[in-house]
PDB file of N, CA and C in Angstrom:
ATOM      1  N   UNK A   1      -0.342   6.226  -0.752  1.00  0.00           N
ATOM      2  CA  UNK A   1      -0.051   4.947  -0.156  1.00  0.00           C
ATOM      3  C   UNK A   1      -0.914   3.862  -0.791  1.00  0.00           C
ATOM      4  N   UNK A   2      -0.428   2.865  -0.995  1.00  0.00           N
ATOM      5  CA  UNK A   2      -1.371   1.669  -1.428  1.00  0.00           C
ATOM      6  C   UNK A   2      -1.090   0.385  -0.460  1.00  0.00           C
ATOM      7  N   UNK A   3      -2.265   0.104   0.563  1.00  0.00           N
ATOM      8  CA  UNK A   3      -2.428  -1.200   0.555  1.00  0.00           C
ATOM      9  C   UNK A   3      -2.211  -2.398  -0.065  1.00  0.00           C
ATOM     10  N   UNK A   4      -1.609  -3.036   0.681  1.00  0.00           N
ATOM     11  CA  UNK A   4      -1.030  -4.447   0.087  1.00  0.00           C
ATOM     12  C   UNK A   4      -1.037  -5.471   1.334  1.00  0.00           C
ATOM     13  N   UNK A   5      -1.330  -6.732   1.011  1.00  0.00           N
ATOM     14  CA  UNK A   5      -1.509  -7.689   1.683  1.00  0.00           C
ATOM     15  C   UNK A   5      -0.636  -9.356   0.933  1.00  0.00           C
ATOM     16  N   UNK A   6       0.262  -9.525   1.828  1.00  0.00           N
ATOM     17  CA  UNK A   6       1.250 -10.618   1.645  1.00  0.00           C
ATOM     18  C   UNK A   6       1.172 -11.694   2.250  1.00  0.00           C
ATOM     19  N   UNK A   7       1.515 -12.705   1.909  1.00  0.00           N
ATOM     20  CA  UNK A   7       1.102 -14.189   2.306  1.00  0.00           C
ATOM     21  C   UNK A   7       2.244 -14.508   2.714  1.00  0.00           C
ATOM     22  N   UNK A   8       2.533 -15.422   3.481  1.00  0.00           N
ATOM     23  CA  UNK A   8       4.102 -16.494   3.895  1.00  0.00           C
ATOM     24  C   UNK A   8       3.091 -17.637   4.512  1.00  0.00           C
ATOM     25  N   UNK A   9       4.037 -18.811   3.708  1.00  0.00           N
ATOM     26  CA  UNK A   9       4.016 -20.042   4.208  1.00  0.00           C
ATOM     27  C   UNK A   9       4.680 -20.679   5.512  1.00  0.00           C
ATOM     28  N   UNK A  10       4.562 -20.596   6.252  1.00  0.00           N
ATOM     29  CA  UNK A  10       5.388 -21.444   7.145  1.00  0.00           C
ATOM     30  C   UNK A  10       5.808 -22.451   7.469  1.00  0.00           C
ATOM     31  N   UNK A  11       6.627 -23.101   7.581  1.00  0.00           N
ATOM     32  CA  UNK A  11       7.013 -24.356   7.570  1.00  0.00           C
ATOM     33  C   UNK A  11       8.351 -25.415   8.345  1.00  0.00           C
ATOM     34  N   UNK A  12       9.650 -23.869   7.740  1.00  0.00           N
ATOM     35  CA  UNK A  12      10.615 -23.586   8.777  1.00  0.00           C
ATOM     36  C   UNK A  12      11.083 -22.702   9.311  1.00  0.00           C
ATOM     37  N   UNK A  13      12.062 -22.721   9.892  1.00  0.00           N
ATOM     38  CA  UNK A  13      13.016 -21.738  10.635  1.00  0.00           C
ATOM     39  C   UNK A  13      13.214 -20.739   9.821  1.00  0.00           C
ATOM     40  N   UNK A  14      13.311 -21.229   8.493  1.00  0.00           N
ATOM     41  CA  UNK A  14      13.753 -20.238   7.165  1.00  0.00           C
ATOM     42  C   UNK A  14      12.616 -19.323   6.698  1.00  0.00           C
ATOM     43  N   UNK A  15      11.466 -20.000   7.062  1.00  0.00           N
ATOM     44  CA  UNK A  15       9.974 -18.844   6.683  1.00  0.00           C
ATOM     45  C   UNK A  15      10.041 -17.897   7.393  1.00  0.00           C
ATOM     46  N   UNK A  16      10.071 -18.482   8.898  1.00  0.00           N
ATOM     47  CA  UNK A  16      10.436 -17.204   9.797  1.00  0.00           C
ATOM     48  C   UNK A  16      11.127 -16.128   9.822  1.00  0.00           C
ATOM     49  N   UNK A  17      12.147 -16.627   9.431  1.00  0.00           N
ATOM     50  CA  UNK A  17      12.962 -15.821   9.450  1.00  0.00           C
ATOM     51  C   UNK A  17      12.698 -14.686   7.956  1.00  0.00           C
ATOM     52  N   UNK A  18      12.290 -14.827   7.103  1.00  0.00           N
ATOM     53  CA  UNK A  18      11.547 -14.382   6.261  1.00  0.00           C
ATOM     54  C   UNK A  18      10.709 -13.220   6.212  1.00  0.00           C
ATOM     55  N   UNK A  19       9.864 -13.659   7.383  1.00  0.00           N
ATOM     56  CA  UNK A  19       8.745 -13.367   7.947  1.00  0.00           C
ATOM     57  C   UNK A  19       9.435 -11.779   8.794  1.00  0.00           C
ATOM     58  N   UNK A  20      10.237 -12.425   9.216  1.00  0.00           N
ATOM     59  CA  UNK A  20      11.132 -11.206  10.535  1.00  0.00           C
ATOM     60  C   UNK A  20      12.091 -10.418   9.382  1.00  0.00           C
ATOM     61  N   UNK A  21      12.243 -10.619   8.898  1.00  0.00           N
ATOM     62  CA  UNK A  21      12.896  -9.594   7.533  1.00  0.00           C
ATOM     63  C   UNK A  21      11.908  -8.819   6.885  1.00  0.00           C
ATOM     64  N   UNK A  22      10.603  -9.478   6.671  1.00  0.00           N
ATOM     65  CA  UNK A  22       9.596  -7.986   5.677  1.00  0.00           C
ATOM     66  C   UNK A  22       8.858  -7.210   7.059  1.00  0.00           C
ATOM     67  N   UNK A  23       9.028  -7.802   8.573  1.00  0.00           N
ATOM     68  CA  UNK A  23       8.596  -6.278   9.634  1.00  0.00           C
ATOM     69  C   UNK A  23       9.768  -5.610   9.793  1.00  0.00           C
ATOM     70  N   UNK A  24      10.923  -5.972   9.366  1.00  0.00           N
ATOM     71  CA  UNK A  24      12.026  -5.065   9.333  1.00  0.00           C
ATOM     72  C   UNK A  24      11.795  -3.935   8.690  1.00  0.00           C
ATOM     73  N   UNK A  25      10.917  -4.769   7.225  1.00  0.00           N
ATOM     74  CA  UNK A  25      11.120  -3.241   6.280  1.00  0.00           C
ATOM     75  C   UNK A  25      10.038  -2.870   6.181  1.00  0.00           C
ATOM     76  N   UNK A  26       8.632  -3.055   7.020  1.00  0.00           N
ATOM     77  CA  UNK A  26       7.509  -2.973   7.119  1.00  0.00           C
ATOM     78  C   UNK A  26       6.784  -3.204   8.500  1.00  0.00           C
ATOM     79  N   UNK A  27       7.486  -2.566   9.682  1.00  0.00           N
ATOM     80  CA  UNK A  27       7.266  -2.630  11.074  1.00  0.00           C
ATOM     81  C   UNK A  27       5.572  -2.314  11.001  1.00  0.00           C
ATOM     82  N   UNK A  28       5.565  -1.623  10.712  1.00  0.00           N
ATOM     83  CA  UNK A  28       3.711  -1.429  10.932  1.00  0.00           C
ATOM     84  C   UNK A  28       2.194  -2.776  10.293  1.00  0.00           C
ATOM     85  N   UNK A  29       3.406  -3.060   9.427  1.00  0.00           N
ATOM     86  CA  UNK A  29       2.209  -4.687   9.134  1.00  0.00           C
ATOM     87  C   UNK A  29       1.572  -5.324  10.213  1.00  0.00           C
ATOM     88  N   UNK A  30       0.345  -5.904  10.226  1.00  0.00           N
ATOM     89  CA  UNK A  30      -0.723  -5.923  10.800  1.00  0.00           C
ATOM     90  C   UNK A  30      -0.619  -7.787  10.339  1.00  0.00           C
ATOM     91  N   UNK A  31      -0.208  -8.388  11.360  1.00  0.00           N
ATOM     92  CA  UNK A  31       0.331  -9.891  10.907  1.00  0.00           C
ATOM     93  C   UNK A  31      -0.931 -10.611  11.218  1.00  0.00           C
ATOM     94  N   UNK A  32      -1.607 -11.877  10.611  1.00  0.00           N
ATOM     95  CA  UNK A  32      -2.670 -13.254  11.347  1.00  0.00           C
ATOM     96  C   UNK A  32      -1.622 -14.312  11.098  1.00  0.00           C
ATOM     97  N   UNK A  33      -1.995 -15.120  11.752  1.00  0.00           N
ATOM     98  CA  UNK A  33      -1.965 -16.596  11.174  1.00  0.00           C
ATOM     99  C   UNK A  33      -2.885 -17.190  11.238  1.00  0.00           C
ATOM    100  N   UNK A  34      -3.030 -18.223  10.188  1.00  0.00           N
ATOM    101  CA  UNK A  34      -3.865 -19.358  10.119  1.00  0.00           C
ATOM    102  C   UNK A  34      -2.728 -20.509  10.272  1.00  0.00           C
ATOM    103  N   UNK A  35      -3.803 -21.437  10.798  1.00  0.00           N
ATOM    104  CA  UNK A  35      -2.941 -23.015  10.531  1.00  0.00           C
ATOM    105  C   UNK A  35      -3.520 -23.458   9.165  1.00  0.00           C
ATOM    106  N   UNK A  36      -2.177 -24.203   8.651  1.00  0.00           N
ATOM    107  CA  UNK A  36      -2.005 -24.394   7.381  1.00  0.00           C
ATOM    108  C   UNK A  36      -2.167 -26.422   7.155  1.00  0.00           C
ATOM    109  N   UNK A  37      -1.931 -26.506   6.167  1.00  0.00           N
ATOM    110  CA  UNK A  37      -2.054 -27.979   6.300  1.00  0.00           C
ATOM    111  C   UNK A  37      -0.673 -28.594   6.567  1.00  0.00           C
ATOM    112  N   UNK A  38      -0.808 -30.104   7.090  1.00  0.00           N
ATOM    113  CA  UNK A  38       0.913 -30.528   7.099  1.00  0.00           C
ATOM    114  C   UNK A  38       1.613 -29.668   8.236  1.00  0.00           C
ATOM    115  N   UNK A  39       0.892 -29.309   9.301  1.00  0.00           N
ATOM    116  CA  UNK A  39       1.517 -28.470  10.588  1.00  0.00           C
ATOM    117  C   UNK A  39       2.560 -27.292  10.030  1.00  0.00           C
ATOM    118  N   UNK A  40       2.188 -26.693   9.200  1.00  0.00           N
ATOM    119  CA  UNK A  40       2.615 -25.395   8.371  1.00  0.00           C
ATOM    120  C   UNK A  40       1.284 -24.491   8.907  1.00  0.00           C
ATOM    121  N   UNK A  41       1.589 -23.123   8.656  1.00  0.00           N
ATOM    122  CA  UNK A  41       1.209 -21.966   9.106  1.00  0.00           C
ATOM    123  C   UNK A  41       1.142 -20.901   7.783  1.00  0.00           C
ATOM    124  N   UNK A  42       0.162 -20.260   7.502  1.00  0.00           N
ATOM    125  CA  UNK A  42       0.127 -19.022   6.886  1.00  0.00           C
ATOM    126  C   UNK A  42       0.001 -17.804   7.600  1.00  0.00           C
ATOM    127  N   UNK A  43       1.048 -16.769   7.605  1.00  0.00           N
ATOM    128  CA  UNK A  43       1.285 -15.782   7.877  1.00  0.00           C
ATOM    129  C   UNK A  43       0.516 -14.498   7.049  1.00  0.00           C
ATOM    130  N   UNK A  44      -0.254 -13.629   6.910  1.00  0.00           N
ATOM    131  CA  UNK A  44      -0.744 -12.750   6.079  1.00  0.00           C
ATOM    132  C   UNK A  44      -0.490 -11.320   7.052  1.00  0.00           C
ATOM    133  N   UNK A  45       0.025 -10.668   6.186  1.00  0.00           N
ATOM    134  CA  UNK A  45       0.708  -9.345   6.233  1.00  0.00           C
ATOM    135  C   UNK A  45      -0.127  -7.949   5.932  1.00  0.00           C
ATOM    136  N   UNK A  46      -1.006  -7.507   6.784  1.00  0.00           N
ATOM    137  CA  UNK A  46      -1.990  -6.264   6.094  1.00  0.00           C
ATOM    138  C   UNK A  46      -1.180  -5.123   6.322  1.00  0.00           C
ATOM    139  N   UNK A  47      -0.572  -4.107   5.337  1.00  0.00           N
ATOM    140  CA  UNK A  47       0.530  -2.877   5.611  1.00  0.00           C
ATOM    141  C   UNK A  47      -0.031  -2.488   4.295  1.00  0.00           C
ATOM    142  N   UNK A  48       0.633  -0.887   4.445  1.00  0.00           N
ATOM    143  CA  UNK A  48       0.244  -0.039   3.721  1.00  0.00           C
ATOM    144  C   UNK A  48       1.831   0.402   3.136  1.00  0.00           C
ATOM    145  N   UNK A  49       1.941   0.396   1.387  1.00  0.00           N
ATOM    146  CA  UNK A  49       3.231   0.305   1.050  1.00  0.00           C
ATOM    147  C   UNK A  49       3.321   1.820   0.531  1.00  0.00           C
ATOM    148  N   UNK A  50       3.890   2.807   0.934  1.00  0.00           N
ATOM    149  CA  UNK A  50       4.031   4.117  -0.076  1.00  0.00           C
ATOM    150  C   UNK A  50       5.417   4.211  -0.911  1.00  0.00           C
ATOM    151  N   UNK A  51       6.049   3.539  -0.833  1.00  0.00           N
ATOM    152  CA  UNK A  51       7.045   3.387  -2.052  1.00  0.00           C
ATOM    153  C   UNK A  51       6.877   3.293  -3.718  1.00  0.00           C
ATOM    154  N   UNK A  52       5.789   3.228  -3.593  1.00  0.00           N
ATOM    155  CA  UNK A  52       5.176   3.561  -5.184  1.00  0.00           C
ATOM    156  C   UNK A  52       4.575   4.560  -5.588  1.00  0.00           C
ATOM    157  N   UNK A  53       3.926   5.019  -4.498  1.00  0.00           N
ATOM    158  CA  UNK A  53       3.546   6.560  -4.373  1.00  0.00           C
ATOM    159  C   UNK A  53       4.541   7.385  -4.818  1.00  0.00           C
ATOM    160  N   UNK A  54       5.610   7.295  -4.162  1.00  0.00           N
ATOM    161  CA  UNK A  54       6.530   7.987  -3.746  1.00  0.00           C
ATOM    162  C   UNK A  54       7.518   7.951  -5.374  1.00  0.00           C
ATOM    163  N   UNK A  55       7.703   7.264  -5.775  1.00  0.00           N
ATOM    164  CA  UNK A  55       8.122   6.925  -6.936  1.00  0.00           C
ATOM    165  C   UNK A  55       6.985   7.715  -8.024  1.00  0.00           C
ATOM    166  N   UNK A  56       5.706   7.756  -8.358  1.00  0.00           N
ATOM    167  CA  UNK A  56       4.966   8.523  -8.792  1.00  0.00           C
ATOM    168  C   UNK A  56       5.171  10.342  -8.202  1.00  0.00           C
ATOM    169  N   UNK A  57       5.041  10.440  -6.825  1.00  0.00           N
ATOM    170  CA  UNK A  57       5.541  11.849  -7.032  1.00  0.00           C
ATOM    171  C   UNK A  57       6.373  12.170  -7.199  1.00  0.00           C
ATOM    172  N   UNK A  58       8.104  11.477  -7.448  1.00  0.00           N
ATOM    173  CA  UNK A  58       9.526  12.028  -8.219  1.00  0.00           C
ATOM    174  C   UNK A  58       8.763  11.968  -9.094  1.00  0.00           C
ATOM    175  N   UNK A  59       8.318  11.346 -10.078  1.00  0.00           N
ATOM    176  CA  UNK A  59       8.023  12.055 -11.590  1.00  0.00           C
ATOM    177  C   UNK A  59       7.151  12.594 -12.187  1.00  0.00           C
ATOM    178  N   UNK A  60       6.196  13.417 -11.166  1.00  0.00           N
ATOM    179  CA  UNK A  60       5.674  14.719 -11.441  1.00  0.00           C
ATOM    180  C   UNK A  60       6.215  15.828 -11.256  1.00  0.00           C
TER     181      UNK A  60
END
């Protein structure tokens, strides 16, 4: 598994929604926000991705 940590801007309806599409494919992410400048929001995403792993053990 490898750790990975993702950023989103927030701003609109459309980030959100964004936002609600990668816990779709990453329910276990570990979400903050900060307030951002310009009444925008940063979203940061702490999850653990094994799809690359996983891709390394098919080709052993």
């Amino acid at each position: 598994m490898t750790r990975k940590i993702d950023v989103f801007t927030l701003h609109s309806v459309t980030d959100v929604n964004t936002v609600n599409q990668f816990l779709k494919m990453h329910p276990q992410a570990k979400l903050s926000y900060v307030k951002g400048e310009n009444d925008g929001a940063l979203a940061i995403a702490d999850y653990e991705d094994d799809e690359e792993n996983d891709e390394q053990e098919d080709k052993q």
